[in-house]
N, C-alpha and C. Protein backbone atom coordinates (compact mmCIF):
# COMPACT_ATOMS: atom_id res chain seq x y z
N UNK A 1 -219.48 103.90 -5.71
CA UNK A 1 -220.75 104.59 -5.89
C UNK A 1 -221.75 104.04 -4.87
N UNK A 2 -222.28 105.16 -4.17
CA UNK A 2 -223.53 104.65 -3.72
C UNK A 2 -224.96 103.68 -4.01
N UNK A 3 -225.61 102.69 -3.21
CA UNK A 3 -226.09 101.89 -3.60
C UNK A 3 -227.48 102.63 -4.37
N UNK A 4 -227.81 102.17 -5.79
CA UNK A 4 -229.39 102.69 -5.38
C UNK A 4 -230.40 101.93 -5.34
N UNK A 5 -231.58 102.94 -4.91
CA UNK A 5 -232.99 101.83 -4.62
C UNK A 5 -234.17 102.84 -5.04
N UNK A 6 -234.75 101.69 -5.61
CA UNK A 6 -236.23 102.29 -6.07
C UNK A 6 -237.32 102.02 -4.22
N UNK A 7 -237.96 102.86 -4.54
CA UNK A 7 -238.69 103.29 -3.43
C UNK A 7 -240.20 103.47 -3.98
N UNK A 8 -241.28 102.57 -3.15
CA UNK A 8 -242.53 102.60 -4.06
C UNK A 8 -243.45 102.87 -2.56
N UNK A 9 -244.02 103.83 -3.16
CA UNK A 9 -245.20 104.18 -2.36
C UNK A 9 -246.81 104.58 -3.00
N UNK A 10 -247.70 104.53 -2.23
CA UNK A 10 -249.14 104.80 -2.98
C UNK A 10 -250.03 105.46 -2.26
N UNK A 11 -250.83 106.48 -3.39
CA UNK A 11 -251.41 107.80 -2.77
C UNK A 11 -252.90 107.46 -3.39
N UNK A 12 -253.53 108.36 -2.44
CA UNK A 12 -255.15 108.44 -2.55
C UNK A 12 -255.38 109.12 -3.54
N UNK A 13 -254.65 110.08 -4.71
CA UNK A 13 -255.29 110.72 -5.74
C UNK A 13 -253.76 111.11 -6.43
N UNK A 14 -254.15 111.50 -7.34
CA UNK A 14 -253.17 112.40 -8.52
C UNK A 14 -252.68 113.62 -7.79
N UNK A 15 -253.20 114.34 -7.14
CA UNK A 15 -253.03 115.55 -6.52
C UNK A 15 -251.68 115.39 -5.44
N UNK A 16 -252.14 114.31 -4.39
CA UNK A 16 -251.04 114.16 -3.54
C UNK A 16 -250.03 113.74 -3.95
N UNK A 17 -249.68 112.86 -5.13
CA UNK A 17 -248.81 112.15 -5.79
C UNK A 17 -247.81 113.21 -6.41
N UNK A 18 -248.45 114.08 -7.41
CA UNK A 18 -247.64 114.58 -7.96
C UNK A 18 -247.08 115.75 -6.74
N UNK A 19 -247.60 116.28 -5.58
CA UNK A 19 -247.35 117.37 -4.82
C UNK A 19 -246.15 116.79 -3.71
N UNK A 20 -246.06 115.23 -3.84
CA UNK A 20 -245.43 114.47 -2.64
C UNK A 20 -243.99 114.31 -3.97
N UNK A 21 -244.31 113.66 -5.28
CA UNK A 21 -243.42 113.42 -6.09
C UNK A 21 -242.47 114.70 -6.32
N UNK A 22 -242.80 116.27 -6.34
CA UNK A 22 -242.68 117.33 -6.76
C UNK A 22 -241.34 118.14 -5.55
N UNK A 23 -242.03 117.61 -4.06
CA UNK A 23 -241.30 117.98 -2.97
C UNK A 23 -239.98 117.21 -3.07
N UNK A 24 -240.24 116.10 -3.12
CA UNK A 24 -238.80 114.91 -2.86
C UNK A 24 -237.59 115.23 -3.70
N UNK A 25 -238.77 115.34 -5.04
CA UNK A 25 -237.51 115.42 -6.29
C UNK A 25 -236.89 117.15 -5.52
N UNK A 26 -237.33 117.88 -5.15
CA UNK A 26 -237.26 119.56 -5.53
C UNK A 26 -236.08 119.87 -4.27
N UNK A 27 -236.37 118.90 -3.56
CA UNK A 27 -235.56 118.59 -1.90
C UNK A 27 -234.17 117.50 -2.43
N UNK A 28 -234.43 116.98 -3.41
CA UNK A 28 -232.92 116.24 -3.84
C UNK A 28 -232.89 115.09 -2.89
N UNK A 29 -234.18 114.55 -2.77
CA UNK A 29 -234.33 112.82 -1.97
C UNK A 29 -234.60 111.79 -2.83
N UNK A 30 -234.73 112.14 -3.70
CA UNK A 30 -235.24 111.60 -4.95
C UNK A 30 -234.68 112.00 -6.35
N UNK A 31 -234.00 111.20 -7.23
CA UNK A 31 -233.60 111.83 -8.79
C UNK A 31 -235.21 111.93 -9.37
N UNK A 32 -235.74 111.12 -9.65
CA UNK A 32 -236.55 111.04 -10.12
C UNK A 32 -238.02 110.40 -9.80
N UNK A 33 -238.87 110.47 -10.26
CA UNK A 33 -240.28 110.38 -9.71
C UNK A 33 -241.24 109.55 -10.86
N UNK A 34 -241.75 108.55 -11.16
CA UNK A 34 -243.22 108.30 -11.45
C UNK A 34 -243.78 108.07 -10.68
N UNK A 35 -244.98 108.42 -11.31
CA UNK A 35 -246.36 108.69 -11.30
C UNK A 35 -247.09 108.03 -12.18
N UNK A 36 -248.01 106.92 -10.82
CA UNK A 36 -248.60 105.32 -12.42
C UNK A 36 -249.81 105.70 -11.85
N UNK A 37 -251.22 106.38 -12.40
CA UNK A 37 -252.15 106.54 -11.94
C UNK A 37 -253.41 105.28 -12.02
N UNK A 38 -254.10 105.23 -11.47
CA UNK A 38 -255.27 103.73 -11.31
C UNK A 38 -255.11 102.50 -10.94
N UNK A 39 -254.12 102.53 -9.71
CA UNK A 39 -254.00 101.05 -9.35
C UNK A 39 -254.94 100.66 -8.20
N UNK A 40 -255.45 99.75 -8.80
CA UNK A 40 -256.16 98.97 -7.52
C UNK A 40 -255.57 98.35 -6.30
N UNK A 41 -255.78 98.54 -5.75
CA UNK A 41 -254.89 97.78 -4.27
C UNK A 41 -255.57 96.96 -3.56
N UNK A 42 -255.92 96.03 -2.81
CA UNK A 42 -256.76 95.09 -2.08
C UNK A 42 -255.95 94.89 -1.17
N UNK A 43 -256.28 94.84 0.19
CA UNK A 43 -255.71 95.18 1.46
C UNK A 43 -256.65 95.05 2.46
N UNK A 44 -255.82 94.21 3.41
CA UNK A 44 -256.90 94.41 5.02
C UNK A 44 -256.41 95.35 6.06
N UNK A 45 -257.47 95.97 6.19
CA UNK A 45 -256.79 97.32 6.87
C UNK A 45 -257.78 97.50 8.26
N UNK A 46 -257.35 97.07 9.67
CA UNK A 46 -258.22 97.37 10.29
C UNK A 46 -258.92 95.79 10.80
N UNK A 47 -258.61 94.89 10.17
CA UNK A 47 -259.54 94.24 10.31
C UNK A 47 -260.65 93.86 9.33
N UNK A 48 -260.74 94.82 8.13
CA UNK A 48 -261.92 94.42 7.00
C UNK A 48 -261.05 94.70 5.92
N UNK A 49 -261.56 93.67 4.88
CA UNK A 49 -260.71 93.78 3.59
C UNK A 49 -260.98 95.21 2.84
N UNK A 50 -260.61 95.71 2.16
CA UNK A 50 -260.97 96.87 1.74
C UNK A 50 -260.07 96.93 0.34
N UNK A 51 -260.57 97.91 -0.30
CA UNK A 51 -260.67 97.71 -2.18
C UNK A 51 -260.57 99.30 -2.01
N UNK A 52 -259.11 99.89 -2.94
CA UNK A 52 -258.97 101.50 -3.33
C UNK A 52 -258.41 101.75 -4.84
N UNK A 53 -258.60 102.72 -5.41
CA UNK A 53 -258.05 103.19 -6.64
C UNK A 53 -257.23 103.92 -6.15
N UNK A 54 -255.61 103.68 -6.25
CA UNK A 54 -254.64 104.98 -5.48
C UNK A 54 -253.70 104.90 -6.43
N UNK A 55 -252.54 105.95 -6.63
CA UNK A 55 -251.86 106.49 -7.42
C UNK A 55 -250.89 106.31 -6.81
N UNK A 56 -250.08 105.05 -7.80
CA UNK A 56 -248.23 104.86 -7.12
C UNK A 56 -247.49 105.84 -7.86
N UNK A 57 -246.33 105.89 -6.65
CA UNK A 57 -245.11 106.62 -7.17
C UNK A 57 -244.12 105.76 -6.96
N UNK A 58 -242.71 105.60 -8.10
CA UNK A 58 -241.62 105.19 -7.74
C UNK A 58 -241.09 106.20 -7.65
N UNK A 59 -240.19 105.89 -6.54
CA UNK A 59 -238.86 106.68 -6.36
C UNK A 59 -237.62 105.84 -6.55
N UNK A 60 -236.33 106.89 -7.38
CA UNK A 60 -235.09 106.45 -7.39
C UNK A 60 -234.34 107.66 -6.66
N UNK A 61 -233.35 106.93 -5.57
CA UNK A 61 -232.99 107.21 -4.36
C UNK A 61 -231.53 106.82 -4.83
N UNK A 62 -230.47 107.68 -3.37
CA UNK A 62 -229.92 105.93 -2.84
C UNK A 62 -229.67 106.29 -1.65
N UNK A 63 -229.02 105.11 -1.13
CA UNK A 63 -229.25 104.75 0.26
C UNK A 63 -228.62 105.72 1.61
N UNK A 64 -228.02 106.35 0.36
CA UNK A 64 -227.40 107.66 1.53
C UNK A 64 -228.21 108.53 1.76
N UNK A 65 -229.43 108.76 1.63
CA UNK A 65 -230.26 109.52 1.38
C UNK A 65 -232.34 108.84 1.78
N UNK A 66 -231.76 107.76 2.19
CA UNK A 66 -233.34 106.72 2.30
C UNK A 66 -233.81 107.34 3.62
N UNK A 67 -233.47 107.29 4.74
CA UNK A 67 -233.78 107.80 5.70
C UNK A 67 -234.29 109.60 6.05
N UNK A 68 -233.77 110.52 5.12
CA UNK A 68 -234.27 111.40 5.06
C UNK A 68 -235.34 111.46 3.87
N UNK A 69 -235.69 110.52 3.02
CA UNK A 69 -236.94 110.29 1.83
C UNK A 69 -237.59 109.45 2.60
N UNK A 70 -237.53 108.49 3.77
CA UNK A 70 -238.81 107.70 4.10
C UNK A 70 -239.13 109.05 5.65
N UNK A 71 -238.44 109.52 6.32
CA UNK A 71 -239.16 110.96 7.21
C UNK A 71 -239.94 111.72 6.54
N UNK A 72 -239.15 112.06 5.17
CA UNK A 72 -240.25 113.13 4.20
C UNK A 72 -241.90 112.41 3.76
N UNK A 73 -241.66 111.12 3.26
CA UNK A 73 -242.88 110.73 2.58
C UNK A 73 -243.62 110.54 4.09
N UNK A 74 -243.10 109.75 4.87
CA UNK A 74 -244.41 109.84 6.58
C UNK A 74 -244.81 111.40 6.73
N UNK A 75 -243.81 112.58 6.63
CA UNK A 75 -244.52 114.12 7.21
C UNK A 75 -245.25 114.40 6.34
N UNK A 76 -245.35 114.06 5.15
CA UNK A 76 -246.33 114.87 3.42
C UNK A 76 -247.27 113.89 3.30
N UNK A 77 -247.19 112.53 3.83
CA UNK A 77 -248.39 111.55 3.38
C UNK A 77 -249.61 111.48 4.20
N UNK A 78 -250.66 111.61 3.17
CA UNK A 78 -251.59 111.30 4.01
C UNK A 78 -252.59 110.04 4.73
N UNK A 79 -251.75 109.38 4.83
CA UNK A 79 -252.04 107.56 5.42
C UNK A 79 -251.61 107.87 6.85
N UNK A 80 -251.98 107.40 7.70
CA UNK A 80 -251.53 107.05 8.96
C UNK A 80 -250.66 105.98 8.88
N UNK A 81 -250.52 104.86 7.94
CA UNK A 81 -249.09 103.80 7.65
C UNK A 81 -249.08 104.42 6.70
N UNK A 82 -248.54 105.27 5.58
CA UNK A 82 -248.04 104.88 4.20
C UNK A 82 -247.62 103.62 4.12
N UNK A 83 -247.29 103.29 2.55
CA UNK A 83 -246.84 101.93 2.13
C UNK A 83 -245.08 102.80 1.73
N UNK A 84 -244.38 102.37 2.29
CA UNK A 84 -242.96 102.65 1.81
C UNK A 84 -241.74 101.61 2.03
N UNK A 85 -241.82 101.12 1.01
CA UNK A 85 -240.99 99.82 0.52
C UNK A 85 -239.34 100.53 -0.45
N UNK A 86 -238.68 99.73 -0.45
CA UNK A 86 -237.42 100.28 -0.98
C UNK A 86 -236.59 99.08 -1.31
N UNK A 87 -236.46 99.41 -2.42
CA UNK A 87 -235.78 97.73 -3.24
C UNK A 87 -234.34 98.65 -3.75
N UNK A 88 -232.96 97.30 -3.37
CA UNK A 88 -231.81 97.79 -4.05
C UNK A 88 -231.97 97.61 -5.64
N UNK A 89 -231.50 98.44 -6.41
CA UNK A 89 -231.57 98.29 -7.56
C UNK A 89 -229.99 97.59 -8.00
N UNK A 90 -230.05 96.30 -8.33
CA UNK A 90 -228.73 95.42 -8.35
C UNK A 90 -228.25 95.31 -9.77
N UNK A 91 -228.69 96.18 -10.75
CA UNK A 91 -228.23 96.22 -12.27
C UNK A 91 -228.90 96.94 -12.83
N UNK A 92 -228.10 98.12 -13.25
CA UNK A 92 -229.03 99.20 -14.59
C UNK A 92 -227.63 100.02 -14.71
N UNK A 93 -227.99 100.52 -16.34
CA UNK A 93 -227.41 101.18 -17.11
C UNK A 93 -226.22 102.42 -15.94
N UNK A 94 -224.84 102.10 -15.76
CA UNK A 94 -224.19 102.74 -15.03
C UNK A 94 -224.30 104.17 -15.12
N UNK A 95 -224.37 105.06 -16.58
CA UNK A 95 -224.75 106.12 -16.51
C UNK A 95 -226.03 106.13 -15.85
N UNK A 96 -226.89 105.74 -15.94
CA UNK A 96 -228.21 106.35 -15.23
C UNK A 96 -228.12 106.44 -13.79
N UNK A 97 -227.36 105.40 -12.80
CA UNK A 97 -227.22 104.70 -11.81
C UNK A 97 -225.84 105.94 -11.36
N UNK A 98 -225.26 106.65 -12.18
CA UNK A 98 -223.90 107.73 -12.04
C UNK A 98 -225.31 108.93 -11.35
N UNK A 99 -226.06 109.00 -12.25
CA UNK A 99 -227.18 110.54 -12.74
C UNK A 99 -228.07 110.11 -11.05
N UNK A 100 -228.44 109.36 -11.04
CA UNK A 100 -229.49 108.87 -9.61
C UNK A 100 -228.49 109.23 -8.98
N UNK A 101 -227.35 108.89 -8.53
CA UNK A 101 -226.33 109.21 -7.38
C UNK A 101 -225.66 110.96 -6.73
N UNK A 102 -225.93 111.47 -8.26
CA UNK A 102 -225.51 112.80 -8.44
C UNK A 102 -226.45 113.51 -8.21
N UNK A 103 -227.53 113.25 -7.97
CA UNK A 103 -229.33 114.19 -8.26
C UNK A 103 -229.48 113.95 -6.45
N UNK A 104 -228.98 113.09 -6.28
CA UNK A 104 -229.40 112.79 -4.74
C UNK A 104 -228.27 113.02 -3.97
N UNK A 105 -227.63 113.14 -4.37
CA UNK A 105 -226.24 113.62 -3.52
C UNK A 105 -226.54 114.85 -2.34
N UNK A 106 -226.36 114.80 -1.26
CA UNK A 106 -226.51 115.81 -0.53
C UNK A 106 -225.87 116.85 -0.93
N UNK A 107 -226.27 118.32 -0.57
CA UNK A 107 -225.69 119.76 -0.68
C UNK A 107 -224.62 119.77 0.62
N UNK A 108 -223.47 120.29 0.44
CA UNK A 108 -222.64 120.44 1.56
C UNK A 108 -222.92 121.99 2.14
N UNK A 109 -223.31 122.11 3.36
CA UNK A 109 -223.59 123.35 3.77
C UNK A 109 -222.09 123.97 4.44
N UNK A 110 -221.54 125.09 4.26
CA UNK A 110 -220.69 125.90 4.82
C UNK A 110 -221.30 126.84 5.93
């Protein structure tokens, strides 16, 4: 079975989150999607520290499939860096970890 990985990124509002979460899953780059709204972030950006309320998403992926979910989240995001981090997920429930593999599985085109 393919490896999987949660994939965490963070958006400037609810709007982009769920419209960025909505594409990935709908495109099969992603099984699944949260959406954790009100996180504070503290970050130097630029040169000055700076303070935001932005809206994370996890993504569950896997790795056959990371490279076409980190192209998608850079073309739909609206950051000039997004934050896109991607952790192997090294233990969870094998059915779920079967269901993530199968949701993300590429379509074979004829």
């Amino acid at each position: 079975m393919t490896q999987a990985l949660l994939v965490l990124t963070n958006l400037p509002d609810l709007a982009s989150a769920q419209a960025l979460a909505h594409s990935l899953v709908e495109q099969k780059l992603a099984a699944c999607a949260n959406i954790l709204p009100a996180v504070q972030s503290v970050y130097r950006w630029q040169g000055a520290l700076e303070q935001a309320e932005e809206v994370s998403v996890l993504l569950k992926t896997s790795e056959a499939r990371y490279a076409e979910l980190e192209a998608a989240i850079g073309a739909l995001h609206p950051y000039a860096v997004p934050e896109i981090i991607a952790v192997p997920i090294v233990a969870g429930l094998p059915a779920y970890l079967a269901w993530v593999a199968a949701e993300t599985k590429k379509d074979i085109q004829i």
